[in-house]
N, C-alpha and C. Protein backbone atom coordinates (compact mmCIF):
# COMPACT_ATOMS: atom_id res chain seq x y z
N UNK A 1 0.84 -1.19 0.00
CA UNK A 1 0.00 0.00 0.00
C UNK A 1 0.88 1.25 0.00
N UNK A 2 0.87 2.53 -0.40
CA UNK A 2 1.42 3.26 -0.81
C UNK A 2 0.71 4.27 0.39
N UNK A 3 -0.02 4.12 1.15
CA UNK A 3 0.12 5.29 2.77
C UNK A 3 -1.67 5.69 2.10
N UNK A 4 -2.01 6.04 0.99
CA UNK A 4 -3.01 7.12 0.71
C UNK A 4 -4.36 6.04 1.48
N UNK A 5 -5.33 6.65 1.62
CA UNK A 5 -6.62 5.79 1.71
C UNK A 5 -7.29 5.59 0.40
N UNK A 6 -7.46 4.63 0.27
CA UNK A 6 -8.27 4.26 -0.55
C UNK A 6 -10.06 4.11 -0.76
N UNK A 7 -11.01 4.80 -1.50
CA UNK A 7 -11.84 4.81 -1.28
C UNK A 7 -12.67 3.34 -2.21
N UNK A 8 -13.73 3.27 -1.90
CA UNK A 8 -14.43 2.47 -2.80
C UNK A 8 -15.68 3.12 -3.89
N UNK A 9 -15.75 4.75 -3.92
CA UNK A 9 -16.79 5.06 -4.32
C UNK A 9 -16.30 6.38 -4.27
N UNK A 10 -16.82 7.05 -5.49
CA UNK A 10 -15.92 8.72 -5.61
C UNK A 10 -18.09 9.15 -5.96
N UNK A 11 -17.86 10.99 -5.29
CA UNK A 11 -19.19 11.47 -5.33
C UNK A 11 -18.62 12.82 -6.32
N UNK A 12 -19.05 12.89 -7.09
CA UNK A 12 -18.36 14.59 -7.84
C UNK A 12 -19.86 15.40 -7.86
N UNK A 13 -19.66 15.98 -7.17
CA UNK A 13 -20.86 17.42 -7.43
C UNK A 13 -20.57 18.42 -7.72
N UNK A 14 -20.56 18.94 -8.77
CA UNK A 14 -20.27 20.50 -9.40
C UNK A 14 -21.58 21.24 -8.97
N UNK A 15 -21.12 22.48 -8.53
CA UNK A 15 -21.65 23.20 -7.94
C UNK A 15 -21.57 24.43 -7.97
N UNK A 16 -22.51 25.70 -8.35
CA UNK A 16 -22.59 26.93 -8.88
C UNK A 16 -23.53 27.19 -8.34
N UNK A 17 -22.82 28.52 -7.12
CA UNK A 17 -23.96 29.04 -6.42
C UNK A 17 -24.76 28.32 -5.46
N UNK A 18 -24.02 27.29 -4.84
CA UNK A 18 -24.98 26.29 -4.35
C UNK A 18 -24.93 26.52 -2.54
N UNK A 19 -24.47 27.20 -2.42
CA UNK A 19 -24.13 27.12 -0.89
C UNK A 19 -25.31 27.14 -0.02
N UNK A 20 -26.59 27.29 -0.42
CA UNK A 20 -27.96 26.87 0.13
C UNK A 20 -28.24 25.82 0.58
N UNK A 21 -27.26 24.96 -0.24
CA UNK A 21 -27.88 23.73 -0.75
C UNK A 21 -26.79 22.40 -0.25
N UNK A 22 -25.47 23.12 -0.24
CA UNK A 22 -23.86 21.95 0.24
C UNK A 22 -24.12 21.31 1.26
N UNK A 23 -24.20 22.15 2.46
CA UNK A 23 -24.05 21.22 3.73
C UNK A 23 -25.14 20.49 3.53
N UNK A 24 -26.11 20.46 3.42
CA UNK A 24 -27.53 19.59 3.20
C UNK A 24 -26.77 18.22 2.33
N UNK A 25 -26.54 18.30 1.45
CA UNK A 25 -26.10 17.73 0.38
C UNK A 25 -24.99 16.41 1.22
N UNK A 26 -23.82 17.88 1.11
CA UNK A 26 -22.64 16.91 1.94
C UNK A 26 -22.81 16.01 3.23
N UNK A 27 -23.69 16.19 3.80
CA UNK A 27 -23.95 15.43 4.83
C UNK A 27 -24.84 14.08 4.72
N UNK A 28 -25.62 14.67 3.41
CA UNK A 28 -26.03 13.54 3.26
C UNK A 28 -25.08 12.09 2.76
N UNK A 29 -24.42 12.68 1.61
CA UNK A 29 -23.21 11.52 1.32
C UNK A 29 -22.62 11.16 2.54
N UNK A 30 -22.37 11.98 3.43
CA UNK A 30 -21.29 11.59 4.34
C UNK A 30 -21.54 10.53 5.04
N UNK A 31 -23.87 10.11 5.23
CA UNK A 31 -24.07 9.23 6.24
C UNK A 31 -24.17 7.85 5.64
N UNK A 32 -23.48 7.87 4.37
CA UNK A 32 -23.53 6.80 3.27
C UNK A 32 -22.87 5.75 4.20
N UNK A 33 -23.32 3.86 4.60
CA UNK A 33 -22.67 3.33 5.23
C UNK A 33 -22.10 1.76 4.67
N UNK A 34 -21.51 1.76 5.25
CA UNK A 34 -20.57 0.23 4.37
C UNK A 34 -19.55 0.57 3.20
N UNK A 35 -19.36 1.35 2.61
CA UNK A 35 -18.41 1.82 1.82
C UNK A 35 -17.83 2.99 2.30
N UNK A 36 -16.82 3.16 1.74
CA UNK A 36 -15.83 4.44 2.38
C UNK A 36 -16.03 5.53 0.76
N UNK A 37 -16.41 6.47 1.03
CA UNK A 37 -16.88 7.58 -0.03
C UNK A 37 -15.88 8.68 -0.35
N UNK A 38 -15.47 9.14 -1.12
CA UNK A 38 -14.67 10.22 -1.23
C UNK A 38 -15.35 11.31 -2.31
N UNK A 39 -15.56 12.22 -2.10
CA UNK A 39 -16.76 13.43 -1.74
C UNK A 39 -15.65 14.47 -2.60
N UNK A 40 -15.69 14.99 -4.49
CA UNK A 40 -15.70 15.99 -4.72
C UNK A 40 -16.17 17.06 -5.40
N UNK A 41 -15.89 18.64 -4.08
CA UNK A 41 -16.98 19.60 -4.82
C UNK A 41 -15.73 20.44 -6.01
N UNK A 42 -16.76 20.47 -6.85
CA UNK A 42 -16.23 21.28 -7.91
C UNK A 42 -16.87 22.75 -7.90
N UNK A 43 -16.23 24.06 -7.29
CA UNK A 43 -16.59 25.04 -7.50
C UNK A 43 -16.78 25.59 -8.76
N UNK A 44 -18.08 25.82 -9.48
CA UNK A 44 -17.81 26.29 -10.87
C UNK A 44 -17.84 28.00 -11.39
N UNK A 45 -17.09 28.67 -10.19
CA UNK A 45 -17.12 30.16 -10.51
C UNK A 45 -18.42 30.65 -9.64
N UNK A 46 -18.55 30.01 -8.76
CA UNK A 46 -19.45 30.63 -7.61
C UNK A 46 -19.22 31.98 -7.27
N UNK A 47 -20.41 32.95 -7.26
CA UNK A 47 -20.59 34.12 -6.35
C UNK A 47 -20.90 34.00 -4.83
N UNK A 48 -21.36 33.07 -4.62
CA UNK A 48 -22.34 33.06 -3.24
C UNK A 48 -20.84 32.30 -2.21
N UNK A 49 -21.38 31.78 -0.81
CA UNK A 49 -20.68 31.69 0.29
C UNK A 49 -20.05 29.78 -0.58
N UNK A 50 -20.58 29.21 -1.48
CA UNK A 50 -20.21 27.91 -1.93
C UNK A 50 -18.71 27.52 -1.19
N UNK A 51 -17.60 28.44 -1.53
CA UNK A 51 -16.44 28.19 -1.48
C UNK A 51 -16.14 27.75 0.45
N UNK A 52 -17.03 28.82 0.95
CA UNK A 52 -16.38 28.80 2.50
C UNK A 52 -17.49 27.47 2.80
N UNK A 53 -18.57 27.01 2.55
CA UNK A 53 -19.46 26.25 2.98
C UNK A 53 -18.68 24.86 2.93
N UNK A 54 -17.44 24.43 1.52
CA UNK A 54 -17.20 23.51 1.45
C UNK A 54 -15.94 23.56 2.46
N UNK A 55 -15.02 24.40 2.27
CA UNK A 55 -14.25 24.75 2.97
C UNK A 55 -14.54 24.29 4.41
N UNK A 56 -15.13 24.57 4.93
CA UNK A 56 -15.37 24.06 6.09
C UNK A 56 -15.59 22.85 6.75
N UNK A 57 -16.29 22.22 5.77
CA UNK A 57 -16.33 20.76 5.33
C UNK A 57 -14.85 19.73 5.38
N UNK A 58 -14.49 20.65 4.38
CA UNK A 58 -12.74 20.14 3.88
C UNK A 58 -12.53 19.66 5.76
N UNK A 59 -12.16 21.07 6.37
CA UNK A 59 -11.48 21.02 7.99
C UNK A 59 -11.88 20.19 8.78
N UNK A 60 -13.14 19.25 8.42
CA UNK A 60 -13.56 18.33 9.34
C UNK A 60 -13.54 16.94 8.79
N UNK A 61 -13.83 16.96 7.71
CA UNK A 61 -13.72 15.74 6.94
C UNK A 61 -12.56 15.37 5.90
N UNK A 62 -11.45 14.61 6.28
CA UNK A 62 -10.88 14.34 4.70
C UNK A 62 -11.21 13.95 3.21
N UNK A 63 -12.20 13.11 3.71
CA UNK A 63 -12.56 12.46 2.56
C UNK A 63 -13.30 13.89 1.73
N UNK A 64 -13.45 14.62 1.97
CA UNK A 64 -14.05 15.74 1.13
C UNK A 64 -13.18 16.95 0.18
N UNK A 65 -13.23 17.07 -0.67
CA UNK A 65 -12.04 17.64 -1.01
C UNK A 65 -12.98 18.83 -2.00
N UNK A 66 -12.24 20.04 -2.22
CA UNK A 66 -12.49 21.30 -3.02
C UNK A 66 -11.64 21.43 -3.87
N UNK A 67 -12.64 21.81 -5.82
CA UNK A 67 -11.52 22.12 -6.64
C UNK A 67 -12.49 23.49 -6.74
N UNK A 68 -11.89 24.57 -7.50
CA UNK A 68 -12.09 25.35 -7.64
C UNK A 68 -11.67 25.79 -9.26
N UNK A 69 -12.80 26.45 -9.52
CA UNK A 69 -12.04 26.73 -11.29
C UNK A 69 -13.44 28.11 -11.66
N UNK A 70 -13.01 28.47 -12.90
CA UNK A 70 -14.12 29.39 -13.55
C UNK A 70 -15.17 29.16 -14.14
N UNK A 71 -16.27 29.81 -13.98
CA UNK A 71 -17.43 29.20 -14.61
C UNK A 71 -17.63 28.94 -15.89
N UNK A 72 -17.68 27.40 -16.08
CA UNK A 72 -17.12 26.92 -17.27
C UNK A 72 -18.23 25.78 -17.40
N UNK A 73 -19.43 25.55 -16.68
CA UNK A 73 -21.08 24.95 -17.00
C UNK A 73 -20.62 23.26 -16.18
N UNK A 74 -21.37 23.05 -15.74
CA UNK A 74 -21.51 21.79 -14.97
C UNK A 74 -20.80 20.61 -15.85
N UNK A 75 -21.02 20.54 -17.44
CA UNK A 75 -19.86 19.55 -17.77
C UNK A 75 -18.69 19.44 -17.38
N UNK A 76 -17.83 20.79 -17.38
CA UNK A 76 -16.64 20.73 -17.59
C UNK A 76 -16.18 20.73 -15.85
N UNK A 77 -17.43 20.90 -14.95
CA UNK A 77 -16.90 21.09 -13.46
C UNK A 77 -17.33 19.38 -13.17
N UNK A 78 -18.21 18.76 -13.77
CA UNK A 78 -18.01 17.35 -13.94
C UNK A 78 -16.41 17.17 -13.99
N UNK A 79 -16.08 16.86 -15.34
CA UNK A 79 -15.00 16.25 -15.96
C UNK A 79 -13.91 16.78 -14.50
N UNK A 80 -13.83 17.77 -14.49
CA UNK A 80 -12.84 18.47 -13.72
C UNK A 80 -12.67 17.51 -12.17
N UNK A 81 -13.88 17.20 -11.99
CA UNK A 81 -13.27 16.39 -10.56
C UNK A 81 -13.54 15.14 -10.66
N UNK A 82 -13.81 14.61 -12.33
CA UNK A 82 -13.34 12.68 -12.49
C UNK A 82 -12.16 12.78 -13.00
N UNK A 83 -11.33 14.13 -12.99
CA UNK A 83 -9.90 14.26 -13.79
C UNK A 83 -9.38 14.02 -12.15
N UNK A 84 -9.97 14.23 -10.87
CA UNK A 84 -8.87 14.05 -9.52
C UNK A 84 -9.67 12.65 -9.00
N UNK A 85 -10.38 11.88 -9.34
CA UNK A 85 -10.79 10.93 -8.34
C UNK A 85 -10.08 9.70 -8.20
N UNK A 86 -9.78 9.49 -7.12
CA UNK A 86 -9.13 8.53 -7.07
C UNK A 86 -9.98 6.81 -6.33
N UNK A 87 -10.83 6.77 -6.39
CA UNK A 87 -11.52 6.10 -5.91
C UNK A 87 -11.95 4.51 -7.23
């Protein structure tokens, strides 16, 4: 084994403007049980609080991770975090 954790199941949610909506969201994956989940948000050029909502997330949970990029439409904030999953 090479140290990293290994997950069994990757979650990618691109997300624009969603910070209404994250923690609701993220918590729900999080109570996912019997598999180990690895949780990423794709910021897609958010105005709203999105960035600090996940952020916060990040500080408590590892398995959750933040990419951040410009608003570039839910495909490409797709692709963008099955380009980091390691699961």
């Amino acid at each position: 084994m090479d140290g990293k954790k290994h997950f069994d199941c990757a979650v990618v949610i691109p997300a624009y403007n969603a910070a209404k909506y994250l923690h609701e969201t993220l918590e729900s994956v999080l109570l996912t049980q019997g598999i180990s989940v690895e949780i990423i948000v794709v910021d897609d050029g958010s105005v709203d609080d999105t960035h600090n909502v996940v952020s916060k997330m990040t500080s408590i949970y590892s398995n959750v991770r933040l990419i951040q990029q410009m608003n570039m439409g839910v495909s490409s904030a797709r692709n963008a975090g099955l380009a980091v999953v390691t699961a």
